[in-house]
Each structure stands twice: as C-alpha cells, then as structure tokens.
N, C-alpha and C. Protein backbone atom coordinates (compact mmCIF):
# COMPACT_ATOMS: atom_id res chain seq x y z
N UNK A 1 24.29 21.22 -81.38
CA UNK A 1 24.55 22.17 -82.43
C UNK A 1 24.65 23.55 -81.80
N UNK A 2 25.91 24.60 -82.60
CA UNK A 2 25.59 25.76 -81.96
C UNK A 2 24.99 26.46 -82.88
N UNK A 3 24.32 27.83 -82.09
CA UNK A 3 23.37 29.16 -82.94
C UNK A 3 24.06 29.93 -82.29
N UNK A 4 23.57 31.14 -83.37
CA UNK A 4 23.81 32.64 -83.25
C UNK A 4 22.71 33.13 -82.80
N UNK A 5 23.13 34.23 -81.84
CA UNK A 5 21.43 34.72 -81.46
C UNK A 5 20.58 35.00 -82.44
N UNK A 6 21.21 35.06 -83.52
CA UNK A 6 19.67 35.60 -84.54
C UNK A 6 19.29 34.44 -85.24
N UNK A 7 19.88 33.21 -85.17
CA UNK A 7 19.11 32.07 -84.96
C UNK A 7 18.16 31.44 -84.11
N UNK A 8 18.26 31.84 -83.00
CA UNK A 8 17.79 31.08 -82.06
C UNK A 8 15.93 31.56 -81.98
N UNK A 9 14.97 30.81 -81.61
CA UNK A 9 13.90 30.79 -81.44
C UNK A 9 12.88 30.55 -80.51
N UNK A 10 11.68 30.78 -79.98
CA UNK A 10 11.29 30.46 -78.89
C UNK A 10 11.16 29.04 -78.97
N UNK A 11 11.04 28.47 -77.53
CA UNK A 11 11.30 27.08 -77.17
C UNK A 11 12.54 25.89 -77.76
N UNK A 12 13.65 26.88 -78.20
CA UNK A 12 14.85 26.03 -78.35
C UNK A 12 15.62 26.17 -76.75
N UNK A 13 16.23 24.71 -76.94
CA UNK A 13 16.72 24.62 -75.37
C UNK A 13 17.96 25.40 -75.48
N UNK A 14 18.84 25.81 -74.54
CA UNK A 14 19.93 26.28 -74.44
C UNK A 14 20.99 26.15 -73.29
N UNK A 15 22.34 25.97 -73.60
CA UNK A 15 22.92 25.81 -72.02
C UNK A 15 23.11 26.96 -71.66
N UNK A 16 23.31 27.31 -70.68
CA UNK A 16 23.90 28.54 -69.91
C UNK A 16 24.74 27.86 -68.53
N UNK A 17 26.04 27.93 -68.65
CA UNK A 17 26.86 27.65 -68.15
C UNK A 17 26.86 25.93 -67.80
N UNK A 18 26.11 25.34 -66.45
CA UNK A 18 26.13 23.81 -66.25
C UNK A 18 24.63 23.43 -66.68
N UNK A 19 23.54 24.58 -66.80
CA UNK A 19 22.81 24.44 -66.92
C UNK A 19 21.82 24.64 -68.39
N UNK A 20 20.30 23.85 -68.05
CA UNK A 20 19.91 24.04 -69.91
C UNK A 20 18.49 24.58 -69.85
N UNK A 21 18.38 25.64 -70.33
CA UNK A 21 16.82 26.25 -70.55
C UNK A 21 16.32 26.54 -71.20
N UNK A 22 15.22 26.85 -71.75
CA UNK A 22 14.25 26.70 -72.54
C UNK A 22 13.77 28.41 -73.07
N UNK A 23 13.88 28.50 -74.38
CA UNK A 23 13.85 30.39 -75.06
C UNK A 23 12.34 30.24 -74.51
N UNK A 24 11.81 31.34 -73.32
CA UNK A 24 10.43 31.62 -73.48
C UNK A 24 10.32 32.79 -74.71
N UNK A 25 10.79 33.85 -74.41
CA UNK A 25 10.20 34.84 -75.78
C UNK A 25 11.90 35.69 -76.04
N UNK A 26 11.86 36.51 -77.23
CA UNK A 26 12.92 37.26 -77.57
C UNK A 26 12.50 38.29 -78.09
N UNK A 27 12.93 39.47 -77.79
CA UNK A 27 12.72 40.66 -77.34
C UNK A 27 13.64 41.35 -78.74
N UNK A 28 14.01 42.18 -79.92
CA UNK A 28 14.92 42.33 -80.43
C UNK A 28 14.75 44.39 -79.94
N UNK A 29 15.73 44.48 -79.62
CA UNK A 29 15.45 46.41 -78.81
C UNK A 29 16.61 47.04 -79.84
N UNK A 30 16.61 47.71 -81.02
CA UNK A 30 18.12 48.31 -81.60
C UNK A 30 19.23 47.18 -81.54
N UNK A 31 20.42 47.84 -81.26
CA UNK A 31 21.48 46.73 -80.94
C UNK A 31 21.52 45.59 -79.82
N UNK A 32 20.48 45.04 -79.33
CA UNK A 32 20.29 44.71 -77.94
C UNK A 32 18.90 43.36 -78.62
N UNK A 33 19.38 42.65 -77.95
CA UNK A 33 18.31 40.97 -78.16
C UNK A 33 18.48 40.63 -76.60
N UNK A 34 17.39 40.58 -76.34
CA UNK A 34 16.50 39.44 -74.70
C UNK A 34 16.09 38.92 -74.81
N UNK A 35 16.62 37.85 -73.99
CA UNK A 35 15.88 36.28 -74.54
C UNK A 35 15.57 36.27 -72.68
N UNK A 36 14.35 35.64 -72.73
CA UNK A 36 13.44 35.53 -71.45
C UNK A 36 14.16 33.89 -71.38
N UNK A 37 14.30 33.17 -70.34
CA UNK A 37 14.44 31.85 -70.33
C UNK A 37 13.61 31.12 -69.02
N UNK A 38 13.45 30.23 -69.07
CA UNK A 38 13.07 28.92 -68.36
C UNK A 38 13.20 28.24 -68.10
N UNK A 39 12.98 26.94 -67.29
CA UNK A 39 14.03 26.09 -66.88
C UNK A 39 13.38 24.78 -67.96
N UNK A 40 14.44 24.08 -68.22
CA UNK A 40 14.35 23.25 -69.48
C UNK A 40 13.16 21.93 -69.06
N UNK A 41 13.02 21.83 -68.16
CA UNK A 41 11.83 20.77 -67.97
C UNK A 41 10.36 21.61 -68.32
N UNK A 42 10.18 22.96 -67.90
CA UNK A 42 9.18 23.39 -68.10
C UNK A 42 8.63 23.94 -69.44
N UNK A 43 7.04 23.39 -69.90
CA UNK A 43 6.82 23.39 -71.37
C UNK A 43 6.12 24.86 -71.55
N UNK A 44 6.19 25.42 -72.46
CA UNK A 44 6.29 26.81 -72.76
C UNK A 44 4.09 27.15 -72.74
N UNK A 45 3.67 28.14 -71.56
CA UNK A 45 2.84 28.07 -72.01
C UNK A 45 1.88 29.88 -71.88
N UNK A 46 1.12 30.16 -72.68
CA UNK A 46 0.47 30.79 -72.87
C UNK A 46 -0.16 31.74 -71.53
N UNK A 47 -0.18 31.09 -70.60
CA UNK A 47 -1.23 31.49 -69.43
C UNK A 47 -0.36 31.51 -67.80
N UNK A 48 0.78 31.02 -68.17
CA UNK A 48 1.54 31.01 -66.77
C UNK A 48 3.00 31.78 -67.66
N UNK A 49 3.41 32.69 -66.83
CA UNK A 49 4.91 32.89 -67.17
C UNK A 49 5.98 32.51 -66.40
N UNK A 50 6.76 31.72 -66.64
CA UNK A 50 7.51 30.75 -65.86
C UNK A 50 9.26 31.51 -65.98
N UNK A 51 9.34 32.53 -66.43
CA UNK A 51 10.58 33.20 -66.63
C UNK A 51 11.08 32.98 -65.56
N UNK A 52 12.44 32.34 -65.07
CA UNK A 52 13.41 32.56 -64.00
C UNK A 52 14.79 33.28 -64.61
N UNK A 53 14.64 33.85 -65.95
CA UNK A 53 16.24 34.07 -66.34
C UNK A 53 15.57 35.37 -67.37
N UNK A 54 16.76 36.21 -67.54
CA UNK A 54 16.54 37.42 -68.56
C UNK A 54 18.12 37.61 -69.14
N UNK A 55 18.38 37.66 -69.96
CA UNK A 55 19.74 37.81 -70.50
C UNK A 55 19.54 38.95 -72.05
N UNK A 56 20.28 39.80 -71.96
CA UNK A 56 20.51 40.77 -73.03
C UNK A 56 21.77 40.76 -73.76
N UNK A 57 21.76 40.59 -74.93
CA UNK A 57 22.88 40.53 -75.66
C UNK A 57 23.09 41.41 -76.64
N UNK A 58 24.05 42.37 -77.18
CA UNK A 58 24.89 43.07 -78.30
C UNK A 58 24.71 42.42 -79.09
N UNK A 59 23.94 42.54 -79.96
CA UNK A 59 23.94 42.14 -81.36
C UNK A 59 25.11 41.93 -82.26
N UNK A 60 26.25 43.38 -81.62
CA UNK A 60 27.83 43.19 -82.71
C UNK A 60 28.31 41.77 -82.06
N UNK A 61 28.00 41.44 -81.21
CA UNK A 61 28.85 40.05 -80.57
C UNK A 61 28.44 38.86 -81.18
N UNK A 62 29.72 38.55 -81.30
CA UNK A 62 29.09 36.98 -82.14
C UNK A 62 29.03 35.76 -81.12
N UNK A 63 27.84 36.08 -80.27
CA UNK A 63 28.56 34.65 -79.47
C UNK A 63 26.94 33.88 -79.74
N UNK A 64 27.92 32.60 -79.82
CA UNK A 64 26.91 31.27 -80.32
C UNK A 64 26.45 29.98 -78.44
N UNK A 65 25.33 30.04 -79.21
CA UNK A 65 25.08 29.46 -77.50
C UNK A 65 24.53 27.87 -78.08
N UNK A 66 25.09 26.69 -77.00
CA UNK A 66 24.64 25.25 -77.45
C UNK A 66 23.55 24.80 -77.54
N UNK A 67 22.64 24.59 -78.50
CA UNK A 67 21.30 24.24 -78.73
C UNK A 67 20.74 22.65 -78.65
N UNK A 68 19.95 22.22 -77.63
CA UNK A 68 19.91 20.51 -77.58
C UNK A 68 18.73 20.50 -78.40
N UNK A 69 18.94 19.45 -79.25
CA UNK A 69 18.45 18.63 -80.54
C UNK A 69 16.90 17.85 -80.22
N UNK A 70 16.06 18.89 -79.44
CA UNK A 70 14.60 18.31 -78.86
C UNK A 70 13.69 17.39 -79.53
N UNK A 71 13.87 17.62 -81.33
CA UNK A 71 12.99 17.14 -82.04
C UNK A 71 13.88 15.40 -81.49
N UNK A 72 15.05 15.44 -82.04
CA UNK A 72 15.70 13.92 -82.22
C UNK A 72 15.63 13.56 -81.00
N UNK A 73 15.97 13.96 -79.68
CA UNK A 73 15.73 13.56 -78.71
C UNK A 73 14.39 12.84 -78.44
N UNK A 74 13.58 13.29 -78.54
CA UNK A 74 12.01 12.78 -78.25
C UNK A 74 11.50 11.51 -79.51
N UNK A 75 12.17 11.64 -80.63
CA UNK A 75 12.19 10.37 -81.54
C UNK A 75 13.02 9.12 -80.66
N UNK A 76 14.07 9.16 -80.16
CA UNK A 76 14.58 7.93 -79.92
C UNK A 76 14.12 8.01 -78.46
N UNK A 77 13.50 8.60 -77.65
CA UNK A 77 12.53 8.22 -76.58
C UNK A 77 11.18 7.64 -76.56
N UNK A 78 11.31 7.68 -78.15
CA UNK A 78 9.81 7.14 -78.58
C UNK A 78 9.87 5.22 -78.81
C-alpha cells in the first residue's frame, strides 16, 4: 500500500529505493517532515537508537512512499 507523509507513522516499514526500513521517529518542523529511519529487521526500541537514515521532506510535495503490510505479514507467518 502507498502513504502520504502525513500518513505515515512510527514503526511503519518503508522502501527507499531497493531497500526497506523501518519509521524510527518523525519530526514535523513548519513546511519540512523528518522521518529518522532504520533498517527494517531492527525492532524499534526505547534505549538504543539505531538511526542509519534521516530524510526531510516539503510538505507541498505529494510524494507517497510504499508501506509493507507488517500486521498481515506476521499473521500468515503464524
């Protein structure tokens, strides 16, 4: 499924280019949203900050980024 950045939430996965990572936190600054990221195996936690990625985006831009489906995924792994 795709989102709009003002959809998107911490710990939704995301691709970025070949690759898929994980929203650590989002930042909203005026016209300007940062989304901290992580690498998609690693689980989001409180006491370690695992940020390898920082990306800032224009709010006027509409760009939608691919979101993997974690809840359904982990049901049919079950």
């Amino acid at each position: 499924m795709n989102k709009p950045v003002s959809e998107l939430n911490p710990n939704d996965v995301i691709k970025i280019g070949d690759s898929w990572y994980r929203i650590r936190y989002l930042r909203y600054l005026g016209f300007e949203t940062s989304i901290d990221l992580q690498k998609e195996e690693a689980l989001l936690s409180y006491y370690h900050d695992k940020t390898c990625l920082r990306i800032s985006i224009n709010k006027n831009l509409d760009i939608k980024f691919k979101v993997k489906d974690v809840d359904n995924e982990n049901n049919n792994n079950s």
